[in-house]
Protein backbone atom coordinates (compact mmCIF):
# COMPACT_ATOMS: atom_id res chain seq x y z
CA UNK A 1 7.53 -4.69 -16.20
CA UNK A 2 6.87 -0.75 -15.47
CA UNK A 3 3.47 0.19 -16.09
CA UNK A 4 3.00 3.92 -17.31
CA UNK A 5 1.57 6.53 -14.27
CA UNK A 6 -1.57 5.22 -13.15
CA UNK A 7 -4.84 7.00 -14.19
CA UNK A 8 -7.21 9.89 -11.91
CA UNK A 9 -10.36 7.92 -11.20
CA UNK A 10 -13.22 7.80 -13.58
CA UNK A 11 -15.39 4.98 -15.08
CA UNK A 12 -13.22 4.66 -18.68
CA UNK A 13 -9.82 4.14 -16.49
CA UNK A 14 -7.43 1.80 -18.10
CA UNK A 15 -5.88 0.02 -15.17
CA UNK A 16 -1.46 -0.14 -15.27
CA UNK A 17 -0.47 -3.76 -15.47
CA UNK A 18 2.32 -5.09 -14.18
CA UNK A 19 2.71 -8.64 -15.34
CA UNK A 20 -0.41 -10.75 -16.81
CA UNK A 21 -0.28 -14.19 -17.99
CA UNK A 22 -3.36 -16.81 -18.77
CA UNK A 23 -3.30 -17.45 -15.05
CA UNK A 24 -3.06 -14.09 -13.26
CA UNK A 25 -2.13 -10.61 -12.98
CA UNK A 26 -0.27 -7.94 -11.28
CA UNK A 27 -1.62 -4.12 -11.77
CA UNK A 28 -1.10 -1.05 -10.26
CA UNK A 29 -3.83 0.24 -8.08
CA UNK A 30 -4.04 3.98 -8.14
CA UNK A 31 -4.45 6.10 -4.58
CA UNK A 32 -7.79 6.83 -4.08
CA UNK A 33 -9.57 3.84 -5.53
CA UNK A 34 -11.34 1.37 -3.89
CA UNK A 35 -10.25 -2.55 -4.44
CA UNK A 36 -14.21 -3.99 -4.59
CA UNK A 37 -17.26 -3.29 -2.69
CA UNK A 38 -17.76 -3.50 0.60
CA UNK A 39 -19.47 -1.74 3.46
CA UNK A 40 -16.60 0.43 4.00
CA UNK A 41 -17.45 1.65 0.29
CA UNK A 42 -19.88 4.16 1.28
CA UNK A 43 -21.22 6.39 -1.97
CA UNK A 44 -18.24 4.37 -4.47
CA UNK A 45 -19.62 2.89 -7.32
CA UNK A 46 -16.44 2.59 -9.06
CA UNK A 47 -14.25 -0.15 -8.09
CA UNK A 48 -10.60 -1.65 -9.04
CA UNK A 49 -12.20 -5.15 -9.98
CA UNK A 50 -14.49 -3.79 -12.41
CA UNK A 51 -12.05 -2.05 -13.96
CA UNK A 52 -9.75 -4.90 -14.47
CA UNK A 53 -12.60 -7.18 -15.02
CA UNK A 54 -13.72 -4.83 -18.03
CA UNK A 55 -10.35 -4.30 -19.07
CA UNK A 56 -8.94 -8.34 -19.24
CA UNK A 57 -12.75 -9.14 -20.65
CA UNK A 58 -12.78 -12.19 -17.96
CA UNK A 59 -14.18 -13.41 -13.84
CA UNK A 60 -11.42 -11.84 -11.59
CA UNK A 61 -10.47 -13.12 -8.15
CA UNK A 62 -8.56 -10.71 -5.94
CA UNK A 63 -5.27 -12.65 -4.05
CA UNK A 64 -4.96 -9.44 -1.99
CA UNK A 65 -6.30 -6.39 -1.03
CA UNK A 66 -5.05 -2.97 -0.50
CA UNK A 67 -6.95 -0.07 1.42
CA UNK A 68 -8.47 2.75 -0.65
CA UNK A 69 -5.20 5.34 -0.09
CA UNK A 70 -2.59 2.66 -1.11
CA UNK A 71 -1.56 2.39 -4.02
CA UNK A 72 0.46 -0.15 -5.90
CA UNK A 73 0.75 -4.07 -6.64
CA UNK A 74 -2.45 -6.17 -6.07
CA UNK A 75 -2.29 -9.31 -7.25
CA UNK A 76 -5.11 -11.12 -8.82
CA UNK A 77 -5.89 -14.38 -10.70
CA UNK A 78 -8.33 -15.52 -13.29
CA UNK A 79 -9.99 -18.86 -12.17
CA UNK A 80 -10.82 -19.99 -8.64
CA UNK A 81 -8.12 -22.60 -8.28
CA UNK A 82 -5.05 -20.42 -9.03
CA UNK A 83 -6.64 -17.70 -6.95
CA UNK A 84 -6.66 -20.38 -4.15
CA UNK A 85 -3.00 -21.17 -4.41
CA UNK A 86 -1.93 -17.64 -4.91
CA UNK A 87 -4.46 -17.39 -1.07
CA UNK A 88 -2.26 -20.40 0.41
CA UNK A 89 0.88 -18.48 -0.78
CA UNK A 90 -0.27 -15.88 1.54
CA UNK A 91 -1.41 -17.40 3.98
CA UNK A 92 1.64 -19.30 4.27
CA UNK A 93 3.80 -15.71 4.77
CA UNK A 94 5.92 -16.70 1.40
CA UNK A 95 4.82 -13.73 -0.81
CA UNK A 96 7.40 -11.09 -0.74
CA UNK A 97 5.45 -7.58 -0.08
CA UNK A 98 7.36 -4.46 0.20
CA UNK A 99 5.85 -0.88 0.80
CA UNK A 100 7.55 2.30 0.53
CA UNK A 101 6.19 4.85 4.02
CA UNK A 102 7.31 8.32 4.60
CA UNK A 103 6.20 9.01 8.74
CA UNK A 104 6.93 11.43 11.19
CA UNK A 105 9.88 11.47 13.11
CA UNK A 106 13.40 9.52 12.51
CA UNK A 107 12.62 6.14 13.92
CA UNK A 108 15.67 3.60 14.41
CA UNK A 109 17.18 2.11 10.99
CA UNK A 110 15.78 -0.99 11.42
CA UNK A 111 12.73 -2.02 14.00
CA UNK A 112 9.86 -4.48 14.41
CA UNK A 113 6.28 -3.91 15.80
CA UNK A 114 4.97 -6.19 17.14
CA UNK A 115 1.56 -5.84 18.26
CA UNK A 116 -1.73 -7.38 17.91
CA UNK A 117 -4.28 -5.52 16.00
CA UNK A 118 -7.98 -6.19 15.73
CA UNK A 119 -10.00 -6.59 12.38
CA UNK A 120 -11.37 -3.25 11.99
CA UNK A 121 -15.16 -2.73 12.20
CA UNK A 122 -17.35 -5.18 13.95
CA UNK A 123 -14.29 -7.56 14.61
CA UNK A 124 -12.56 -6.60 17.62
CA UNK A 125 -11.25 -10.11 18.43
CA UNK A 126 -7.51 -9.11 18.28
CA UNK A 127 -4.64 -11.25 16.77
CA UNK A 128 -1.04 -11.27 16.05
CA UNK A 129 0.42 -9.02 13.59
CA UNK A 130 4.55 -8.29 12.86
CA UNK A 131 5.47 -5.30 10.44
CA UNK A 132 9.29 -5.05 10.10
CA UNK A 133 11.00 -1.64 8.81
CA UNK A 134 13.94 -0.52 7.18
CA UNK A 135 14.11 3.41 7.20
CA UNK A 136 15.56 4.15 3.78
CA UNK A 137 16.41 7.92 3.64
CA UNK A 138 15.51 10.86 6.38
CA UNK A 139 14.49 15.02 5.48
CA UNK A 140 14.21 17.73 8.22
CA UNK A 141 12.22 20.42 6.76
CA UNK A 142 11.56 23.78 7.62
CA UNK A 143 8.66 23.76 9.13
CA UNK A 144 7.89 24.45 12.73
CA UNK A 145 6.41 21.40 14.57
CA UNK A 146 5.57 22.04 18.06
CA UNK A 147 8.16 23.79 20.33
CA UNK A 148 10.77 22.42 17.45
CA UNK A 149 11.32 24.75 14.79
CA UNK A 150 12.29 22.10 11.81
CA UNK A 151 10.34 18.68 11.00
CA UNK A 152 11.65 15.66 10.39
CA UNK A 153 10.23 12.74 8.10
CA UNK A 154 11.46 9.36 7.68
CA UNK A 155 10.93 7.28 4.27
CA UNK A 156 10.77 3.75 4.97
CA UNK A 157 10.30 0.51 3.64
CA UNK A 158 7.79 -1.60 5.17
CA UNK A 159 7.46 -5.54 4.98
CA UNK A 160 4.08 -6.76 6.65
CA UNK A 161 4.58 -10.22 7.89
CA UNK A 162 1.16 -10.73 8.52
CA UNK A 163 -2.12 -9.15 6.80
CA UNK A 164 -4.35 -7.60 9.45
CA UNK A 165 -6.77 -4.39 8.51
CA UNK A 166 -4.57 -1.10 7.84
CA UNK A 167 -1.44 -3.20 9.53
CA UNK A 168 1.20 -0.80 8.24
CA UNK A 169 -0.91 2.24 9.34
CA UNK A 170 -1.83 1.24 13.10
CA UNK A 171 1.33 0.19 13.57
CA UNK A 172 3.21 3.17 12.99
CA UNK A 173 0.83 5.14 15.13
CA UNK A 174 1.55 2.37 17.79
CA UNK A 175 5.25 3.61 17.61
CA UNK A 176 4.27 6.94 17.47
CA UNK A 177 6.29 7.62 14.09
CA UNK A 178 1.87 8.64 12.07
CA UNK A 179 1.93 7.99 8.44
CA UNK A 180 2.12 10.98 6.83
CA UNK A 181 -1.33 11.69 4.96
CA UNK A 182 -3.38 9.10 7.08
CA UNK A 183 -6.59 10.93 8.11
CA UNK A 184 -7.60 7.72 10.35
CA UNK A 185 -4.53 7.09 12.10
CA UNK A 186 -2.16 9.89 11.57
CA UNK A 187 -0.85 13.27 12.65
CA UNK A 188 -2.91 16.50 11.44
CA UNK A 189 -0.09 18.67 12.06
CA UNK A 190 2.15 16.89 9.60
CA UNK A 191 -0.39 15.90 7.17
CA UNK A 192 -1.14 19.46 6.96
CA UNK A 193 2.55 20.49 6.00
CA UNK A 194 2.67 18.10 3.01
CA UNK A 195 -0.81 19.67 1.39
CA UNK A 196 1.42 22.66 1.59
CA UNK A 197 4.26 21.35 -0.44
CA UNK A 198 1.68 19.89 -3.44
CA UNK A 199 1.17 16.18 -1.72
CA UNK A 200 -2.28 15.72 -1.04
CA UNK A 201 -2.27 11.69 -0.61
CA UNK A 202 -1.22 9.08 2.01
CA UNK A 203 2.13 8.23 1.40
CA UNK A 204 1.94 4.19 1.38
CA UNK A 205 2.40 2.28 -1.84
CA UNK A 206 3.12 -1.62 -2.67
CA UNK A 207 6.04 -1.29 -4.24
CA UNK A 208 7.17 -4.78 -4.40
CA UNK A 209 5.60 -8.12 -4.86
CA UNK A 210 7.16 -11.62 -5.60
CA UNK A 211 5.32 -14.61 -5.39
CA UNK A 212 5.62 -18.29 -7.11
CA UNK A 213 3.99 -19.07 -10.23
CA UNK A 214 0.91 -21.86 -9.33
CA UNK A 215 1.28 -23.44 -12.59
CA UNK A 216 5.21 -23.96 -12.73
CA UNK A 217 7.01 -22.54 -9.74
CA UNK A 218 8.86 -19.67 -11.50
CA UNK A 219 9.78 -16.81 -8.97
CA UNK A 220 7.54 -13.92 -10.58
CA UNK A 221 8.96 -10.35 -8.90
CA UNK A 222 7.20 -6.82 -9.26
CA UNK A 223 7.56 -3.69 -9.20
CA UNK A 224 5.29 -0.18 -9.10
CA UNK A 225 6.61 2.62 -9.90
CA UNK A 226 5.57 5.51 -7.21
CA UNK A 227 3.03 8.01 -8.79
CA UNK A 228 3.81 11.26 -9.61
CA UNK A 229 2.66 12.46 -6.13
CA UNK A 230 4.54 10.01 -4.21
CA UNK A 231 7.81 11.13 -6.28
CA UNK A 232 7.21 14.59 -5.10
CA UNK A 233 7.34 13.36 -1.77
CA UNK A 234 10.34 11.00 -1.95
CA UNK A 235 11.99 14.02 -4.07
CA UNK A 236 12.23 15.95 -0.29
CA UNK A 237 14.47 12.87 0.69
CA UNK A 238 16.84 14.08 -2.06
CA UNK A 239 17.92 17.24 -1.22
């Protein structure tokens, strides 16, 4: 189910799928694209819908949503009732969603945050939200931080329980371990040091989604390859 390296933006962009059936569809979003329009869009008038909408030649109902700096699995269905089960699915906490982070810092190998997070813009009305993490691999590079004369990074995986705005981001600035190429909620310092080794994106992608099938109940499981940027990153955790 790999999909080749996702595309740069541009208006001809053939979107990688994942899995696609009569029913639905899983493709990989690139970094950098927004999902559909919306007032956070600003100047965008190229969205991941249209794309796919273009691409499959039919009405497309998004399942999920990923911010514009994600990339990875977003799943999607082709009629309005399959798109509500695949929403019930979700709302009901049964879809399996893993994301691969790299942060600051060496957190502890396994932790939970949780903390309740507001809806972003214009909805400050705050509500629960649980992100549990599984830190996969550590670096410590050579690059001064602070008084410290080394860095040290963290690659995680991240499983959002719940599906509040930028969950996995404000929560790892809650616990003070910034996600590194975050401009709204991370660390300048340490954003900074991975433009100067090449990586120029935030390092969060959907790796993983499994889900059951509406029409039959088969277990459908997905993966997204990290793009070429994101495997220069996770190439540091290597060494």
């Amino acid at each position: 189910m790999d999909a080749a390296a996702p595309p740069p933006p541009c208006a001809t962009a053939a979107v990688g799928v994942l899995y696609a059936d009569e029913r639905l569809a899983v493709v990989d979003k690139p970094a950098g694209v927004m999902v559909h329009d919306s007032r956070l869009a600003g100047r965008e008038s190229e969205f991941l819908v249209d794309w796919v909408r273009a691409q499959f030649g039919r009405p497309v109902f998004l399942a999920h949503r990923l911010d514009r700096a994600t990339s990875g699995c977003v799943l999607l269905a082709f009629d309005r009732a399959t798109a509500g089960a695949l929403g019930e699915q979700l709302m009901a906490r049964t879809v399996e969603k893993h994301y691969l982070a790299v942060c600051r810092g060496w957190p502890e190998p396994a932790f939970t945050i949780d903390h309740p997070l507001d809806g972003g813009p214009g909805k400050r009305q705050k509500k629960p939200a649980l992100t549990r993490f599984v830190r996969l691999a550590t670096a410590e590079l050579e690059l001064p931080s602070a008084r410290f004369p080394t860095s040290r990074y963290a690659l995680l995986r991240a499983v959002p329980e719940t599906g509040r705005f930028r969950q996995i981001r404000r929560h790892l600035k809650h616990a003070s371990h910034h996600l590194i190429g975050d401009t709204s909620h991370g660390d300048g310092r340490h954003n900074r040091h991975f433009r100067m080794l090449g990586v120029h994106r935030m390092l969060l992608h959907a790796q993983r989604l499994a889900f059951l099938h509406p029409a039959d109940g088969r277990r459908i499981a997905v993966e997204a390859p990290p793009d070429a940027e994101f495997a220069r990153a996770l190439a540091l955790f290597a060494a």
